[in-house]
C-alpha atoms as a PDB file:
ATOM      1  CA  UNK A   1       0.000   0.000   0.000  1.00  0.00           C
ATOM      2  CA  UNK A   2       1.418   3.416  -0.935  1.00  0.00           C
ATOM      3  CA  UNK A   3      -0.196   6.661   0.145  1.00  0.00           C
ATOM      4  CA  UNK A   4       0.385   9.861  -1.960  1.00  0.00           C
ATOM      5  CA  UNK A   5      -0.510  12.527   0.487  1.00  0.00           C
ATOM      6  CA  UNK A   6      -0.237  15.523  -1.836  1.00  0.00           C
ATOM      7  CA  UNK A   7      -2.743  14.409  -4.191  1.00  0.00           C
ATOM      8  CA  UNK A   8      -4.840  12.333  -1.463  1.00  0.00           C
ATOM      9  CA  UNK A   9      -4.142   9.219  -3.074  1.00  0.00           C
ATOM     10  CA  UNK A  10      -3.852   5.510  -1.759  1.00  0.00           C
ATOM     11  CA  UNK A  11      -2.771   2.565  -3.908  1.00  0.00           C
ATOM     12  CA  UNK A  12      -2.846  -1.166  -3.507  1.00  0.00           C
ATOM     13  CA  UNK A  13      -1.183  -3.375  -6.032  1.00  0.00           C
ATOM     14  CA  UNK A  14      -1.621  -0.938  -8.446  1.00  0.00           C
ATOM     15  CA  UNK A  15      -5.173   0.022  -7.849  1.00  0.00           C
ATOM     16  CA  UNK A  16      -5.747   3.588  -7.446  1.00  0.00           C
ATOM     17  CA  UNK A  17      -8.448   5.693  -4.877  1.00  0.00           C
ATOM     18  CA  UNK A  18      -8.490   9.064  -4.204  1.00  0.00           C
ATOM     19  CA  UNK A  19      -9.094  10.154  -0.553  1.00  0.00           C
ATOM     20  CA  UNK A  20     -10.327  13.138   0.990  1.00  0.00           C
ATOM     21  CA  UNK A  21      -8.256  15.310   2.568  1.00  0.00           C
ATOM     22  CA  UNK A  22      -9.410  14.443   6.717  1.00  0.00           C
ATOM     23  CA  UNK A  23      -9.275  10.839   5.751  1.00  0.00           C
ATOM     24  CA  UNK A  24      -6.067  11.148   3.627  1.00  0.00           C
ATOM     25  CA  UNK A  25      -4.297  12.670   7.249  1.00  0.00           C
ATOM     26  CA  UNK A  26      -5.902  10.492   9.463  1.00  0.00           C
ATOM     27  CA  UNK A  27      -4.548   7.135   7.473  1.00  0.00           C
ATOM     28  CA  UNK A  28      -1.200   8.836   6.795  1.00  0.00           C
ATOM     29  CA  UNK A  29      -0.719   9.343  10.724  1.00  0.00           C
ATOM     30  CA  UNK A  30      -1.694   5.540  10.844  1.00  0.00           C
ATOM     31  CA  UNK A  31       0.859   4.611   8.325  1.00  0.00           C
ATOM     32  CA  UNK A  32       3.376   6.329  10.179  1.00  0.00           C
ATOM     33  CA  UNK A  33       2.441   4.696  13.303  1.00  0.00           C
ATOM     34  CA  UNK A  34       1.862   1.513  11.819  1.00  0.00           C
ATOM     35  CA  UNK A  35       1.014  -1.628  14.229  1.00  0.00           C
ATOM     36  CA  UNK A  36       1.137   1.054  17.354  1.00  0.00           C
ATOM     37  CA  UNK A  37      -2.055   2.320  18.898  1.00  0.00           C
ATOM     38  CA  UNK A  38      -2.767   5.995  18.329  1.00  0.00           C
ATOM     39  CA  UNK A  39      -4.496   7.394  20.840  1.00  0.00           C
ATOM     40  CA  UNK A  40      -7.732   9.627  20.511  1.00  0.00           C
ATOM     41  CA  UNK A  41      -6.581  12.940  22.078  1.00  0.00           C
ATOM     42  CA  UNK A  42      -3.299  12.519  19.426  1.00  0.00           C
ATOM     43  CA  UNK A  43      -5.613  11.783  16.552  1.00  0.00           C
ATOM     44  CA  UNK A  44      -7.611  14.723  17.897  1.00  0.00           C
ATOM     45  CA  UNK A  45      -4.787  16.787  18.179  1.00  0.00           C
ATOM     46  CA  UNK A  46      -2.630  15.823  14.953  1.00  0.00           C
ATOM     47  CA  UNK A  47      -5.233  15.978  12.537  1.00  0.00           C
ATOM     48  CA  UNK A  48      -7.788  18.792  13.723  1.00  0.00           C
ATOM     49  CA  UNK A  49      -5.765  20.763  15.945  1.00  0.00           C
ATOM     50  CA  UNK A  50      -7.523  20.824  19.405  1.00  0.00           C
ATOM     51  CA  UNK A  51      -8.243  18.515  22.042  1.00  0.00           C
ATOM     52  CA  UNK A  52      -9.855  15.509  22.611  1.00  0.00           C
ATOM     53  CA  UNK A  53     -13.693  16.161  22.543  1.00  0.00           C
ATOM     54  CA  UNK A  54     -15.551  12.641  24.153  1.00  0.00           C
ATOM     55  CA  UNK A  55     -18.547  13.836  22.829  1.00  0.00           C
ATOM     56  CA  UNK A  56     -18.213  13.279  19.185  1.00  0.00           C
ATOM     57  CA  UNK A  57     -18.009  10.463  16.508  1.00  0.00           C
ATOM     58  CA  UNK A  58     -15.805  12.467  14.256  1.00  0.00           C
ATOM     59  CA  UNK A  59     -13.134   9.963  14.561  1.00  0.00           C
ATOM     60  CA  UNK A  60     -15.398   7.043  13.973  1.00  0.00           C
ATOM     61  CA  UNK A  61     -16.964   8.716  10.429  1.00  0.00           C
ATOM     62  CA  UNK A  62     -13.207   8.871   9.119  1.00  0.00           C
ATOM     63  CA  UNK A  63     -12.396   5.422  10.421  1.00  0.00           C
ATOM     64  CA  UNK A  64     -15.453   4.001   8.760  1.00  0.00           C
ATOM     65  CA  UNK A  65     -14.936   5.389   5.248  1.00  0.00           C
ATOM     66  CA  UNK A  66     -11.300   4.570   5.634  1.00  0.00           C
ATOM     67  CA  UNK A  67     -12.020   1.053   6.084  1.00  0.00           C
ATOM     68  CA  UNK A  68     -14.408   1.215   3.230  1.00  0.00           C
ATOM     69  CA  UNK A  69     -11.504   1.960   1.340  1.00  0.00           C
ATOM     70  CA  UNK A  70      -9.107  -0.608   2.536  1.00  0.00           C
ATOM     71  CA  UNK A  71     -11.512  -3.280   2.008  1.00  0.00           C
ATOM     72  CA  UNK A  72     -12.792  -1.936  -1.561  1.00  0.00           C
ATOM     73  CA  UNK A  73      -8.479  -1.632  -2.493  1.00  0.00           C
ATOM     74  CA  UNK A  74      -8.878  -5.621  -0.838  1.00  0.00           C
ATOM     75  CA  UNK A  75      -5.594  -3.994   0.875  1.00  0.00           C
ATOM     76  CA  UNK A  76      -3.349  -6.486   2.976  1.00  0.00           C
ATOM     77  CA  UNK A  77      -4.212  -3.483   6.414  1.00  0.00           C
ATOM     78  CA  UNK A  78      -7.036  -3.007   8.169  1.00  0.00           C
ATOM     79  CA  UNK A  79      -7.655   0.036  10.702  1.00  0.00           C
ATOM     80  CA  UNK A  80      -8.514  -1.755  14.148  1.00  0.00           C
ATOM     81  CA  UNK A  81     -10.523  -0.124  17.176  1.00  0.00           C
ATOM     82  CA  UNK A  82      -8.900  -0.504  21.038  1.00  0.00           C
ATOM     83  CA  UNK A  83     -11.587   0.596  22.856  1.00  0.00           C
ATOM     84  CA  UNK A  84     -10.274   2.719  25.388  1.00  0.00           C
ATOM     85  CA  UNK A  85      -6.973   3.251  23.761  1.00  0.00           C
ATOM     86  CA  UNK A  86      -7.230   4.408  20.591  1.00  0.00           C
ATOM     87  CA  UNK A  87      -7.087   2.872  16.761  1.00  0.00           C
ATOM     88  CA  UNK A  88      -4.583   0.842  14.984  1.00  0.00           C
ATOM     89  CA  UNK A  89      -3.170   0.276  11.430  1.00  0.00           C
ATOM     90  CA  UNK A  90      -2.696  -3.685  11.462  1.00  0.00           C
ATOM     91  CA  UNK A  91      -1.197  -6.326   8.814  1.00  0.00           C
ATOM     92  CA  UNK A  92      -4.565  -8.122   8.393  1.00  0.00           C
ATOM     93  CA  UNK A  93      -2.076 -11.132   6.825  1.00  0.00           C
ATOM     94  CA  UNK A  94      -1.164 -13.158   9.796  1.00  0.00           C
END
């Protein structure tokens, strides 16, 4: 999988998506952080520039279309949920 950030672009085995922008930062901070858990309040933080707000899904809307993406790319990662921790960019092949 190869993300081109600039143009919001992911690719899988040659199969090309475009991303919007939120999404596009969000999985890039993944990728960077691969197999580690990223908390909320750094997601929060990193990508939207204030803190941790318990009260919204805003994290949860990106995750789900990212994941929509992954699976429609049939990439080899998956984005994982740790409740109480954070989320997770994971090798799906074990």
């Amino acid at each position: 999988m190869s993300l081109n950030v600039p143009e919001h672009e992911i690719a899988c085995d040659g199969v090309r998506c475009a991303l919007k922008a939120t999404p596009c930062r969000l999985l890039q901070l993944l990728l960077e952080n691969a197999e580690q858990i990223v908390s909320r309040r750094t997601i929060y933080k990193t990508i939207w520039g204030y803190d941790f707000d318990p009260g919204t899904k805003i994290i949860e809307v990106q995750v789900h279309y990212l994941r929509g993406v992954l699976a429609g790319l049939k990439s080899a990662f998956e984005i994982r949920t740790h409740r109480g921790k954070g989320i997770s960019l994971q090798s799906s092949v074990r």
